[in-house]
N, C-alpha and C. Protein backbone atom coordinates (compact mmCIF):
# COMPACT_ATOMS: atom_id res chain seq x y z
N UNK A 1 -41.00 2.86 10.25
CA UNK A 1 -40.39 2.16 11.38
C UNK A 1 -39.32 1.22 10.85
N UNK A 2 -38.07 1.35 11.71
CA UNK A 2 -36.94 0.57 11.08
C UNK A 2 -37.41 -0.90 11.55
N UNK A 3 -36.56 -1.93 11.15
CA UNK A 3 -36.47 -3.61 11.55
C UNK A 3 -35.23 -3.41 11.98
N UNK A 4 -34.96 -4.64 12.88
CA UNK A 4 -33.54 -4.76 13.46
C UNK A 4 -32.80 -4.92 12.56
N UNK A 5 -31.66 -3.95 12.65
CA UNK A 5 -30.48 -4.64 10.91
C UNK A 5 -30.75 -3.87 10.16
N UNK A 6 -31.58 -3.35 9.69
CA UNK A 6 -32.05 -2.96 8.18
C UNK A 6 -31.75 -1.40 8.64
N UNK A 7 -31.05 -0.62 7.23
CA UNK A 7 -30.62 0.75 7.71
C UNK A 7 -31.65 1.25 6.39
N UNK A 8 -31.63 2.44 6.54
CA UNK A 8 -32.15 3.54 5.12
C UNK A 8 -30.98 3.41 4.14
N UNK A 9 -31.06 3.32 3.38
CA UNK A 9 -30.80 3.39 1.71
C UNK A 9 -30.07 4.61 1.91
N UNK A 10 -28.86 5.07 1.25
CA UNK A 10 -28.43 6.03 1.19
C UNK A 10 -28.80 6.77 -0.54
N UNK A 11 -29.36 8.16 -0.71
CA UNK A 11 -29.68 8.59 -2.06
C UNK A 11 -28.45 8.66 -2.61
N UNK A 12 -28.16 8.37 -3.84
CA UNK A 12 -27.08 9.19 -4.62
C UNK A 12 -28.01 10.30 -5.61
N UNK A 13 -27.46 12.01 -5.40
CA UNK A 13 -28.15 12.73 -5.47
C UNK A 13 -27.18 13.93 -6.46
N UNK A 14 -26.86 13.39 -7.69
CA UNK A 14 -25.94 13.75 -8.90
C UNK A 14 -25.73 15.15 -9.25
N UNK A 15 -27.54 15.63 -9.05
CA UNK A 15 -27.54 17.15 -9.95
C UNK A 15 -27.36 17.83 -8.73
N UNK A 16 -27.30 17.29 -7.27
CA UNK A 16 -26.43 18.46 -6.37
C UNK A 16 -25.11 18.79 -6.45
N UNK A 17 -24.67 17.36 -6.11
CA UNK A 17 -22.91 17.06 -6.57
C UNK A 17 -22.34 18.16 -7.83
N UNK A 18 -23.34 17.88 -8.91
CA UNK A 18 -22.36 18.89 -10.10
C UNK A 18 -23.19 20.14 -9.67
N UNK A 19 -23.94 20.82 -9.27
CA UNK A 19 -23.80 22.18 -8.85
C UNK A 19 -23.59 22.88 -8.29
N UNK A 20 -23.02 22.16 -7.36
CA UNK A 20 -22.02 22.27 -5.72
C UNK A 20 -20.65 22.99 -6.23
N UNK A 21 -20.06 24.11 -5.93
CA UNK A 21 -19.21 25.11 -6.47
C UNK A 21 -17.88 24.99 -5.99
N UNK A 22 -18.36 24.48 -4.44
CA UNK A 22 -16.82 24.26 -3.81
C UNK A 22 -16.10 23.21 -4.44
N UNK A 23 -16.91 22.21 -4.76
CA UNK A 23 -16.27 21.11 -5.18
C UNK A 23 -15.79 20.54 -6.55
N UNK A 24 -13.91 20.84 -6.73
CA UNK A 24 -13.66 20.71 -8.10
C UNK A 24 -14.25 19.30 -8.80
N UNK A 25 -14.73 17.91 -8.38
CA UNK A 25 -14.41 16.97 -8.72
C UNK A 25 -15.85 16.05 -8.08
N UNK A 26 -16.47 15.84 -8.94
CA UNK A 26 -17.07 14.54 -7.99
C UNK A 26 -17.07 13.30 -7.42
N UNK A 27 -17.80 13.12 -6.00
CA UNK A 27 -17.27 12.13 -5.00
C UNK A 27 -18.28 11.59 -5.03
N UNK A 28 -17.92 10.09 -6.08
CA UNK A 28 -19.19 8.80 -5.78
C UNK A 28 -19.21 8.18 -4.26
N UNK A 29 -20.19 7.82 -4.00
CA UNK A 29 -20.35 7.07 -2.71
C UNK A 29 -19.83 5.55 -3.31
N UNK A 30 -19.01 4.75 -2.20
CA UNK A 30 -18.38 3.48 -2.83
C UNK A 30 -19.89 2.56 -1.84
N UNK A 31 -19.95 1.36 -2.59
CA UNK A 31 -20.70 0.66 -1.71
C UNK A 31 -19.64 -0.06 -0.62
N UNK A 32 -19.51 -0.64 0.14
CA UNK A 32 -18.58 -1.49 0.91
C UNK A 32 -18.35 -2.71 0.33
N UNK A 33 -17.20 -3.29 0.45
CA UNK A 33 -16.48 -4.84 -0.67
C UNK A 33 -17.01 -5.65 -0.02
N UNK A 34 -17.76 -6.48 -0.36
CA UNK A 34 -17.93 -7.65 0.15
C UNK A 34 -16.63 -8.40 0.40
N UNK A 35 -16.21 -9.35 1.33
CA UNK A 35 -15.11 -9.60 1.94
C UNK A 35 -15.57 -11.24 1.09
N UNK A 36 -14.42 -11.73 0.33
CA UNK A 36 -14.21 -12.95 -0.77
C UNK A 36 -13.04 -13.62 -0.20
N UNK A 37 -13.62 -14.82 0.15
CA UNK A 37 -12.50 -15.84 0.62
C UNK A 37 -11.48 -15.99 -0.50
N UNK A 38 -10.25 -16.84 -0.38
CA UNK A 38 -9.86 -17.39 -1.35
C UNK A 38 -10.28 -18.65 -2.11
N UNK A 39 -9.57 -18.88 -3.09
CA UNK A 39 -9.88 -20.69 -3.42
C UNK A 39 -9.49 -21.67 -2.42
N UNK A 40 -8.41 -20.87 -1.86
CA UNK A 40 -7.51 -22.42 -0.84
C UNK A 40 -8.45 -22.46 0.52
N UNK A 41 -8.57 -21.15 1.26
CA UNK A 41 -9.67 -21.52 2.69
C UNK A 41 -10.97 -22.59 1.86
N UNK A 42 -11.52 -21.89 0.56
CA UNK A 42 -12.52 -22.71 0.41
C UNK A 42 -12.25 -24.28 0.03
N UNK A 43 -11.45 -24.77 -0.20
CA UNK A 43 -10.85 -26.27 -0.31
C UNK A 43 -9.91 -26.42 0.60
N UNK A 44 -9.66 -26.24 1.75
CA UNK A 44 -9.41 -26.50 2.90
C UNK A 44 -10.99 -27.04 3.45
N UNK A 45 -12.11 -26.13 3.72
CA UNK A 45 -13.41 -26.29 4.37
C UNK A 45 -14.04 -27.34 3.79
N UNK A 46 -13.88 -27.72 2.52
CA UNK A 46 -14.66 -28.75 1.75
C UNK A 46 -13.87 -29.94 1.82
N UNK A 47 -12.37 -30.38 1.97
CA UNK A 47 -11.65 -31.05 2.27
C UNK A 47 -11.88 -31.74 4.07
N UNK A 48 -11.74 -30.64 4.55
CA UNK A 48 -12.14 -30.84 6.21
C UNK A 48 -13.46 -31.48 6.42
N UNK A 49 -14.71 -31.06 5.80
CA UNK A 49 -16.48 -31.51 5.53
C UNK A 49 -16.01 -32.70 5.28
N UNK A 50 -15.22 -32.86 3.91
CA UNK A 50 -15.80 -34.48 3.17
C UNK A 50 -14.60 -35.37 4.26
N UNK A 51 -13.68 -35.26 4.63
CA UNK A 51 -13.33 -35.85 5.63
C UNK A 51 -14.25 -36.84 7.18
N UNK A 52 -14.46 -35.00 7.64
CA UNK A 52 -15.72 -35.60 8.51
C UNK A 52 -16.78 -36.42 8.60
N UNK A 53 -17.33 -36.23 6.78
CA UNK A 53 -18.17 -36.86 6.39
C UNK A 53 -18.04 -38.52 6.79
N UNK A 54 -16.87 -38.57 5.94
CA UNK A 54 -16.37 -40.53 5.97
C UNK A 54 -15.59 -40.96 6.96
N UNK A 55 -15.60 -40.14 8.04
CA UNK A 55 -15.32 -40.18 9.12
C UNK A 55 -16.27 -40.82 10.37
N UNK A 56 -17.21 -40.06 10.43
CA UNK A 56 -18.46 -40.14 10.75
C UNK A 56 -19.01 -41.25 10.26
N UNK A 57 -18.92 -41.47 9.15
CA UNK A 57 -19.62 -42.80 8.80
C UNK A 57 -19.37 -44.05 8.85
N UNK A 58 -18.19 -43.73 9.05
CA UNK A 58 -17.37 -45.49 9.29
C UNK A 58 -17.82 -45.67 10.42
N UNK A 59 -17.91 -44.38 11.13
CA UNK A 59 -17.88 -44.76 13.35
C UNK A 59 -19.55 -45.19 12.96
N UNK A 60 -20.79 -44.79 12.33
CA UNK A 60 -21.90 -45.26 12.58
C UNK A 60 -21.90 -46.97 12.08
């Protein structure tokens, strides 16, 4: 039984791939890129936080 979210595992399944006739060349499965901010959004967000921070604290 699946969970919400959670998919099956895909096999990578090698000794078909190389005995597969049609196919001159083998085709790895890519995983998907995790999507990587830059340095600057991330010191923009930490700049904006510590702002808020002493912001916030003066008003308390």
């Amino acid at each position: 039984m699946r969970f919400w979210g959670l998919r099956k595992h895909k096999e990578f399944d090698l000794e078909s791939r190389l005995h597969a006739k049609d196919k001159k060349r083998i085709q790895f499965e890519r995983l998907p890129r995790r999507k990587v901010r830059s340095l600057w959004w991330t010191l923009i967000v930490f700049l904006i936080v510590l702002y808020l921070y002493f912001y916030l604290k003066k008003m308390i």
